[in-house]
N, C-alpha and C. Protein backbone atom coordinates (compact mmCIF):
# COMPACT_ATOMS: atom_id res chain seq x y z
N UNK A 1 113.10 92.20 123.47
CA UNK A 1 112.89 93.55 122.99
C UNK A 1 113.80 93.78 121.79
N UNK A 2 113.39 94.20 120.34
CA UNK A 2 113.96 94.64 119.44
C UNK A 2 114.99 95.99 119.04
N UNK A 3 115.83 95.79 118.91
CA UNK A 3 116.58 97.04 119.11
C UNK A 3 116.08 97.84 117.09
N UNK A 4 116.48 99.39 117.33
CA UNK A 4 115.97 99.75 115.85
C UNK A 4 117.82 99.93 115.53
N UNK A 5 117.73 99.85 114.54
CA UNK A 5 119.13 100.04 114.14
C UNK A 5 119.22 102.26 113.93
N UNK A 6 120.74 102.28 113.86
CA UNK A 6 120.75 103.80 114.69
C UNK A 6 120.39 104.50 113.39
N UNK A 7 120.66 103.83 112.21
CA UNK A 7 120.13 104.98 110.90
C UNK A 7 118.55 105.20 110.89
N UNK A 8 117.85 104.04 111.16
CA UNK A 8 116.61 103.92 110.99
C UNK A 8 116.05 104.84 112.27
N UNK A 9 116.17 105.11 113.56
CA UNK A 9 116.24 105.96 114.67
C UNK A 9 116.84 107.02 114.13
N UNK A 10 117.25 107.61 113.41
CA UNK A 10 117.82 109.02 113.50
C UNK A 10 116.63 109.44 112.05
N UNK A 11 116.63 108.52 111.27
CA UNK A 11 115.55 108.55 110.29
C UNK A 11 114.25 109.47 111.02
N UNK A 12 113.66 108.25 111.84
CA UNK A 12 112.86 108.64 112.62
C UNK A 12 112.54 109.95 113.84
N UNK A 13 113.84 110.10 113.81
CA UNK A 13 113.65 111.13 114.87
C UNK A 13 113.27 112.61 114.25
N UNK A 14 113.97 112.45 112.81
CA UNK A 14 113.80 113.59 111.58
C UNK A 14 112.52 113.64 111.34
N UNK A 15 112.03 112.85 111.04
CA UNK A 15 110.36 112.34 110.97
C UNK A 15 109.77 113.13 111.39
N UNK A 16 109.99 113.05 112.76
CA UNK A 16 109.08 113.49 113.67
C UNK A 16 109.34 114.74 114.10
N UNK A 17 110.20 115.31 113.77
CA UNK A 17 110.27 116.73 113.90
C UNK A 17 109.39 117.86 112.56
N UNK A 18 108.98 116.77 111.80
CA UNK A 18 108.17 117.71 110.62
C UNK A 18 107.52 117.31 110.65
N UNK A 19 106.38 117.80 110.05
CA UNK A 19 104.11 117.61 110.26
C UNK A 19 103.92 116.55 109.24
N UNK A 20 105.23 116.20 108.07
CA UNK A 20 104.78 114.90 107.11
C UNK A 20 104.70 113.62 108.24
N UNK A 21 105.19 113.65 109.50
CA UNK A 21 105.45 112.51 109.93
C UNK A 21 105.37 111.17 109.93
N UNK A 22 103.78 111.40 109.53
CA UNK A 22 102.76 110.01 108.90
C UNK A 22 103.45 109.34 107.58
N UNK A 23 104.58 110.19 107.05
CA UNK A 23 104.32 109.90 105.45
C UNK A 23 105.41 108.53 105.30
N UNK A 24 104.75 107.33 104.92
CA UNK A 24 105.57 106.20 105.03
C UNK A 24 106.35 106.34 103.75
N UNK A 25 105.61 106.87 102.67
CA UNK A 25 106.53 106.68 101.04
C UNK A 25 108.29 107.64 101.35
N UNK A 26 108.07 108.98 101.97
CA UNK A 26 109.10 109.87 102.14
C UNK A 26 110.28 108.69 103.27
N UNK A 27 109.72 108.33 104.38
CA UNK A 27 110.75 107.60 105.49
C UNK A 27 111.56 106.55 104.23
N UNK A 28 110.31 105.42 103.62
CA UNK A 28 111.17 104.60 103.05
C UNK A 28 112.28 105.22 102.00
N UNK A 29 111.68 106.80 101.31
CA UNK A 29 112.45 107.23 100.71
C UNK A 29 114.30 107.23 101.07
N UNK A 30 114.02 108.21 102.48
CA UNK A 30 114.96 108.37 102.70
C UNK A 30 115.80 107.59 102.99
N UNK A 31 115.57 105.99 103.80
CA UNK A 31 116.14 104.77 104.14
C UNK A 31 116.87 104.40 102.77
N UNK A 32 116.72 104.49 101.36
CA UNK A 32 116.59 103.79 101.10
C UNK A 32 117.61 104.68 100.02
N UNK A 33 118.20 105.96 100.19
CA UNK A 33 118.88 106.47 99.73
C UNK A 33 120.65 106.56 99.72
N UNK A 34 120.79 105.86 101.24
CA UNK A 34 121.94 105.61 101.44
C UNK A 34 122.33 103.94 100.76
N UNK A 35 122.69 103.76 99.71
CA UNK A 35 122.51 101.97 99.45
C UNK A 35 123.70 101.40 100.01
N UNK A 36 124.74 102.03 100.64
CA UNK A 36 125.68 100.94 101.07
C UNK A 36 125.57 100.62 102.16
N UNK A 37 124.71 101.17 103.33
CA UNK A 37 124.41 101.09 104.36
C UNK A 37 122.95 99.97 104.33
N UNK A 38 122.28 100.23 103.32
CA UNK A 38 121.27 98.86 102.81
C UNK A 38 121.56 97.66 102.60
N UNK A 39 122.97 97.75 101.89
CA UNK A 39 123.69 96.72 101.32
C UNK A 39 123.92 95.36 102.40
N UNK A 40 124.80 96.24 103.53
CA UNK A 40 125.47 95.82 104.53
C UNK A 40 124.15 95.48 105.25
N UNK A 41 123.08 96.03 105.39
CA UNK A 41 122.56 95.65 106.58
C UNK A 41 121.70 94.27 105.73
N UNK A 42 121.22 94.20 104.46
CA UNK A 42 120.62 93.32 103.76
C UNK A 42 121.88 92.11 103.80
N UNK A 43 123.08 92.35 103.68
CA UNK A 43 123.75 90.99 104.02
C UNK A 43 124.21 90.81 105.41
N UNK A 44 124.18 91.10 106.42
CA UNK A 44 123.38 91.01 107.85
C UNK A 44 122.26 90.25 108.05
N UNK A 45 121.23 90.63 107.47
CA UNK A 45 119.92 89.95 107.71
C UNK A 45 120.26 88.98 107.31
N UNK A 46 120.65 88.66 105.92
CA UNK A 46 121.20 87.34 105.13
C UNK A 46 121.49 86.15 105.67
N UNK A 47 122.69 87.34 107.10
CA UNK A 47 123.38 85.74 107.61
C UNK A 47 122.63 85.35 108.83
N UNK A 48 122.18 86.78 109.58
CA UNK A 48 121.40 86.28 110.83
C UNK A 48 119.91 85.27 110.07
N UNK A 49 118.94 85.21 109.12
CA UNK A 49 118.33 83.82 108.63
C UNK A 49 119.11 83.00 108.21
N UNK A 50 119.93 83.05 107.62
CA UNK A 50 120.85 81.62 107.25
C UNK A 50 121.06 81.16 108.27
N UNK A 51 121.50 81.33 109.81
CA UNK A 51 121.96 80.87 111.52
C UNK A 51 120.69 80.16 111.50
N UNK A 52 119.61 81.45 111.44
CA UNK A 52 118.29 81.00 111.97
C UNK A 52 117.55 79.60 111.14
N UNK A 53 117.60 79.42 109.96
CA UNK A 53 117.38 78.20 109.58
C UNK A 53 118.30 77.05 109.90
N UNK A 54 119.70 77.38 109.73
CA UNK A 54 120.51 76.32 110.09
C UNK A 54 120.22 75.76 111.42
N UNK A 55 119.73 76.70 112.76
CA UNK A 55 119.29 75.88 114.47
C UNK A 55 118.12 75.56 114.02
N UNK A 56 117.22 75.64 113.18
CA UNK A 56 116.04 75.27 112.84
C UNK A 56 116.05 73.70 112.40
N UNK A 57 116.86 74.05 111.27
CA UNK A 57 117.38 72.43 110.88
C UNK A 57 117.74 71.91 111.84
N UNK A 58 118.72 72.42 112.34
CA UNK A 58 119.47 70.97 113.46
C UNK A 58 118.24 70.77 114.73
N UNK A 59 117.73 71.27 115.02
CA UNK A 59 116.34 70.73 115.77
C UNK A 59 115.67 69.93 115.52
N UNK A 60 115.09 70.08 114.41
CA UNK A 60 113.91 69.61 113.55
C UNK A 60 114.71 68.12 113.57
N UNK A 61 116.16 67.93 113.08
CA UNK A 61 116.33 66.29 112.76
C UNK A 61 116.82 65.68 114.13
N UNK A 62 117.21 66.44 115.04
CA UNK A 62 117.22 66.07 116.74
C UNK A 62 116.14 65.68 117.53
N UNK A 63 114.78 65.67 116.66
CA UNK A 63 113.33 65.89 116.97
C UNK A 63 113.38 66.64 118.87
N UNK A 64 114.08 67.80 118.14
CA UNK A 64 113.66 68.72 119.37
C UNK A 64 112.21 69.31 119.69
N UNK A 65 111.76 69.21 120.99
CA UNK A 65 110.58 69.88 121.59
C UNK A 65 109.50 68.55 120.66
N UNK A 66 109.77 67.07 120.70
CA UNK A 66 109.03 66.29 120.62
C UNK A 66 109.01 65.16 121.85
């Protein structure tokens, strides 16, 4: 199960308290207004795929799940 991160949930919860709710351009707006909190979470993602290719690699030449 995916957890939402708490800016993106509080985003959402704003959302949904007004009738635009549907409106995807305004949500990404707002996400996308705080940039140091983008920053951080974009070099986050960064490192959690960099892990994720690196066990990828080391599998792949272990010929894991062959």
């Amino acid at each position: 199960m995916s957890t939402v991160d708490s800016r993106v949930a509080a985003v959402l919860d704003r959302s949904n308290q007004h009738d635009n709710s549907d409106d995807e351009d305004a949500l990404i707006a707002e996400l996308e207004e705080d940039e140091s909190s983008m920053a951080a979470f974009r070099e986050q993602r960064l490192q959690q795929l960099h892990g994720e290719l690196a066990r990828a690699k080391a599998q792949r030449n272990s010929d894991y799940g062959t």
